[in-house]
C-alpha atoms as a PDB file:
ATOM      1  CA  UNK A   1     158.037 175.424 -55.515  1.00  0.00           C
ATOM      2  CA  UNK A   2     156.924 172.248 -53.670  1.00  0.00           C
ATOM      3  CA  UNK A   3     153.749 170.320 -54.856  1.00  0.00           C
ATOM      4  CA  UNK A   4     152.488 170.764 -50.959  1.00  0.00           C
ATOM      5  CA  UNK A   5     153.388 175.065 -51.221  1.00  0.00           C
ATOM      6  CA  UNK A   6     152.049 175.034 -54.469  1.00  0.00           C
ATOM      7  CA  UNK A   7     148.955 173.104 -53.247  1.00  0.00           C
ATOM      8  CA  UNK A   8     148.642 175.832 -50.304  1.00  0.00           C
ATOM      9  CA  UNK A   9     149.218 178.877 -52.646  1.00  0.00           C
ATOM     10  CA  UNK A  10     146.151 177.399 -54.425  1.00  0.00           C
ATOM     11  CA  UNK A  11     143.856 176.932 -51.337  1.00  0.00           C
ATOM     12  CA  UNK A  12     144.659 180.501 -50.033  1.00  0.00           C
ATOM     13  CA  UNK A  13     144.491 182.192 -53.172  1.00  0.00           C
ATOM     14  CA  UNK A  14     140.981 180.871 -53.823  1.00  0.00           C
ATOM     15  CA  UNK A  15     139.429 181.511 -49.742  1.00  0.00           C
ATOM     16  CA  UNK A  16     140.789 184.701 -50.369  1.00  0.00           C
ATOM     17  CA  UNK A  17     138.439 185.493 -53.315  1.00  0.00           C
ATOM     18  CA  UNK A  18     135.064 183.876 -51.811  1.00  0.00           C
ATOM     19  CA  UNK A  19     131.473 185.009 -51.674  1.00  0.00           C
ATOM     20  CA  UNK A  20     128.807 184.244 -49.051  1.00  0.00           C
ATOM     21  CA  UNK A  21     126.380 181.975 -50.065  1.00  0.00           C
ATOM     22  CA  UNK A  22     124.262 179.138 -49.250  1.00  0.00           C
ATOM     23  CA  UNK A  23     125.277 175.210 -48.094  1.00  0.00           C
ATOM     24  CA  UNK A  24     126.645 172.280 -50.349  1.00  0.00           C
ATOM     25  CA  UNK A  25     126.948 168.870 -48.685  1.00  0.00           C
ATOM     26  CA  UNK A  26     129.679 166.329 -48.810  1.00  0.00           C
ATOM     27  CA  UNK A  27     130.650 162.952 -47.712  1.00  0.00           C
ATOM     28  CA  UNK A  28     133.002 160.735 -46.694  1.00  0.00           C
ATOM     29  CA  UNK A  29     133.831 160.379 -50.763  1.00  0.00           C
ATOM     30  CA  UNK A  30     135.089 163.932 -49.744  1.00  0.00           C
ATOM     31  CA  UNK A  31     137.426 162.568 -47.550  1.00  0.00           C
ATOM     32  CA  UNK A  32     138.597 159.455 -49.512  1.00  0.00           C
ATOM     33  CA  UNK A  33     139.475 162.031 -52.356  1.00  0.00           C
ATOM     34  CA  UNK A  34     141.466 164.015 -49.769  1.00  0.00           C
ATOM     35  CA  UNK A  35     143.359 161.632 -48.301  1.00  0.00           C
ATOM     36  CA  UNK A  36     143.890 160.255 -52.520  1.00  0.00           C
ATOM     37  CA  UNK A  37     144.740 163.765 -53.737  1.00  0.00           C
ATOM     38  CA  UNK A  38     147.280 164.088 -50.756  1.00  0.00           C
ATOM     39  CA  UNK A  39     148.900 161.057 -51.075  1.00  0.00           C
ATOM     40  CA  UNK A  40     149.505 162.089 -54.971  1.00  0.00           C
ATOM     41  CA  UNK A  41     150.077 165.529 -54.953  1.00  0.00           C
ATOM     42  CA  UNK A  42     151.585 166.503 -51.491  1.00  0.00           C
ATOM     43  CA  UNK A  43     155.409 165.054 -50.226  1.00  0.00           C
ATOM     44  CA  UNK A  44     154.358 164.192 -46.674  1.00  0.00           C
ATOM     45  CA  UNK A  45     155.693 161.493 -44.329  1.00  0.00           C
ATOM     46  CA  UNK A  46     153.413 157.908 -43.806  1.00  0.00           C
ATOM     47  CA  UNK A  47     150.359 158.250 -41.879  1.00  0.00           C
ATOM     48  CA  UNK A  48     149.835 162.112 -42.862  1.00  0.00           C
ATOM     49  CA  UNK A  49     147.401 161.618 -45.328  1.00  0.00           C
ATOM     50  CA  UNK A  50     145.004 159.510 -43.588  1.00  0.00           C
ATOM     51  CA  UNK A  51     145.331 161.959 -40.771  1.00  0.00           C
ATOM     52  CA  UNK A  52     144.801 164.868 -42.923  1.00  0.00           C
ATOM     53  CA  UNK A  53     141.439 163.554 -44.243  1.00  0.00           C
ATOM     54  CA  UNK A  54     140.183 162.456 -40.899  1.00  0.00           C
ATOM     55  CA  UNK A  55     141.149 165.926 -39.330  1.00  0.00           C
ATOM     56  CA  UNK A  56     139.349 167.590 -42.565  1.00  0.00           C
ATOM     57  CA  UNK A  57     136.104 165.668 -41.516  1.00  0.00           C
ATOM     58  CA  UNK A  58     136.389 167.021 -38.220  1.00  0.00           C
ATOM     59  CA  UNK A  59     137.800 170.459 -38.386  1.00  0.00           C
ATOM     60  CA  UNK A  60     135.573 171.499 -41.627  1.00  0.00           C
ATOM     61  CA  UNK A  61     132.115 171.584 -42.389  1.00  0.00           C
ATOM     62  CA  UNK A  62     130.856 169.266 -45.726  1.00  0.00           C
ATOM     63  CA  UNK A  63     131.311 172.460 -48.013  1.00  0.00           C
ATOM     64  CA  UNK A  64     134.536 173.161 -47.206  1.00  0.00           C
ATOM     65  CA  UNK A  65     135.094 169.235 -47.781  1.00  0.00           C
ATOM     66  CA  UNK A  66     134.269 169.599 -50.980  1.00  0.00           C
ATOM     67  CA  UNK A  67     135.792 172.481 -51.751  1.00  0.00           C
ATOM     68  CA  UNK A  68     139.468 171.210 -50.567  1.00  0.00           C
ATOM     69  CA  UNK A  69     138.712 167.792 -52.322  1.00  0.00           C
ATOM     70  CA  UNK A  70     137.893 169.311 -56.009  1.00  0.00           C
ATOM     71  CA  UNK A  71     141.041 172.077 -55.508  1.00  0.00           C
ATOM     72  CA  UNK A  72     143.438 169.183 -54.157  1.00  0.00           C
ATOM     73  CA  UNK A  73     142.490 167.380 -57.128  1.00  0.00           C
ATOM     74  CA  UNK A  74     142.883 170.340 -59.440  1.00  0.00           C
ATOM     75  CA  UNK A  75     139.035 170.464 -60.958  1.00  0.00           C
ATOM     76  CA  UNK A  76     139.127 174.127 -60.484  1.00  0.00           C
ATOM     77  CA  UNK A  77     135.540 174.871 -61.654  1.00  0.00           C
ATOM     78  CA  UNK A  78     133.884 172.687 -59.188  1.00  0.00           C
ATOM     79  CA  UNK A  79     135.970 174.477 -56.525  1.00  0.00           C
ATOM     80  CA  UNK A  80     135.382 178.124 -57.903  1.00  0.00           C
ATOM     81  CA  UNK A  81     131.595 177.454 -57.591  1.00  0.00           C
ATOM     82  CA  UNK A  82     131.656 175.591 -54.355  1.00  0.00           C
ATOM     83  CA  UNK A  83     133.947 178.756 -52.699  1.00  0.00           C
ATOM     84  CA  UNK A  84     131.362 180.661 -54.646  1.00  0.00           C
ATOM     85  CA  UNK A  85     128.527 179.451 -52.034  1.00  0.00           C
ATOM     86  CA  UNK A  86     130.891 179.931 -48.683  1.00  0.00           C
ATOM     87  CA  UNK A  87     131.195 182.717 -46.362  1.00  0.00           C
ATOM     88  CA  UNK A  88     134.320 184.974 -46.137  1.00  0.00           C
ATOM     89  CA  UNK A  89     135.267 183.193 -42.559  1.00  0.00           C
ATOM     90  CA  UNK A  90     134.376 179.616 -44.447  1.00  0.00           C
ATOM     91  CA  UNK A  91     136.665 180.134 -47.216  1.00  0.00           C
ATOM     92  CA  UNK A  92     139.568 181.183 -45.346  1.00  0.00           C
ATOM     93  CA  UNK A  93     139.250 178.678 -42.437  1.00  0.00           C
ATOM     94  CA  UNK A  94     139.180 175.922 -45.732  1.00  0.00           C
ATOM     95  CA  UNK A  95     142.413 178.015 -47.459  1.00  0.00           C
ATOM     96  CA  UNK A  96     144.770 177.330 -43.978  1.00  0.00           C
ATOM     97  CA  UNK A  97     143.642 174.239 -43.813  1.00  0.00           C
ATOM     98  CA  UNK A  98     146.238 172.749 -45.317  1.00  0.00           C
ATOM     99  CA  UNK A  99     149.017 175.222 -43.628  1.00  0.00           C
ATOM    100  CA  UNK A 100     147.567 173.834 -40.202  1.00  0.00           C
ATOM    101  CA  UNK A 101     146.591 170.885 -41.238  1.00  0.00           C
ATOM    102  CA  UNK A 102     150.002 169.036 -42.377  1.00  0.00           C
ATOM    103  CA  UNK A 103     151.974 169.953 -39.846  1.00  0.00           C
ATOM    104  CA  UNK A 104     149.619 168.884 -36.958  1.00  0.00           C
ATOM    105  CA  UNK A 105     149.669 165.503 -39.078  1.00  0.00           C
ATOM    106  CA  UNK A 106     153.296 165.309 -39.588  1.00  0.00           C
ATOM    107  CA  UNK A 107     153.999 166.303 -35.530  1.00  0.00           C
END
């Protein structure tokens, strides 16, 4: 399996799971370690990363920043208790993220 299919397997499998809850807040450290953790983990073209992190900041509110920055960099705790405090609709708009999200930055 690709490092970017196994990185969406891992986003959708843990919206799928989430719990309402309250708010966290992120910032644009968030983002840096998005655009990082893509650049590392996912085999995309130039230019997608940044693209992906800046379309994160704008297509997702600061807890679902967080919560795709700790699972892209694989600290799995941090991300089971941030999904922990998101809606259902949060979590899954964060878990397709990335299926959406690449491919608008790759186009």
């Amino acid at each position: 399996m690709s490092s970017f299919a196994t990185a969406v397997a891992a986003a959708i499998a843990a919206a799928l799971v989430a719990a309402p809850g309250g708010a966290a807040r992120a910032d644009a450290a968030a983002q840096e370690t998005i655009q990082a953790a893509c650049e590392t983990e996912l085999d995309v073209p130039p230019g997608v990363c940044p693209c992906l992190a800046a379309k994160a900041g704008a297509d997702l509110d600061d807890l679902q920043q967080a919560w795709l920055a700790a699972s892209m960099t694989k600290q799995m705790n941090e991300a089971l208790a941030l999904k922990d405090q998101m809606s259902p609709t949060q979590a899954m708009q964060a878990g397709m993220f990335l299926v959406g999200g690449v491919p608008a930055c790759a186009g």
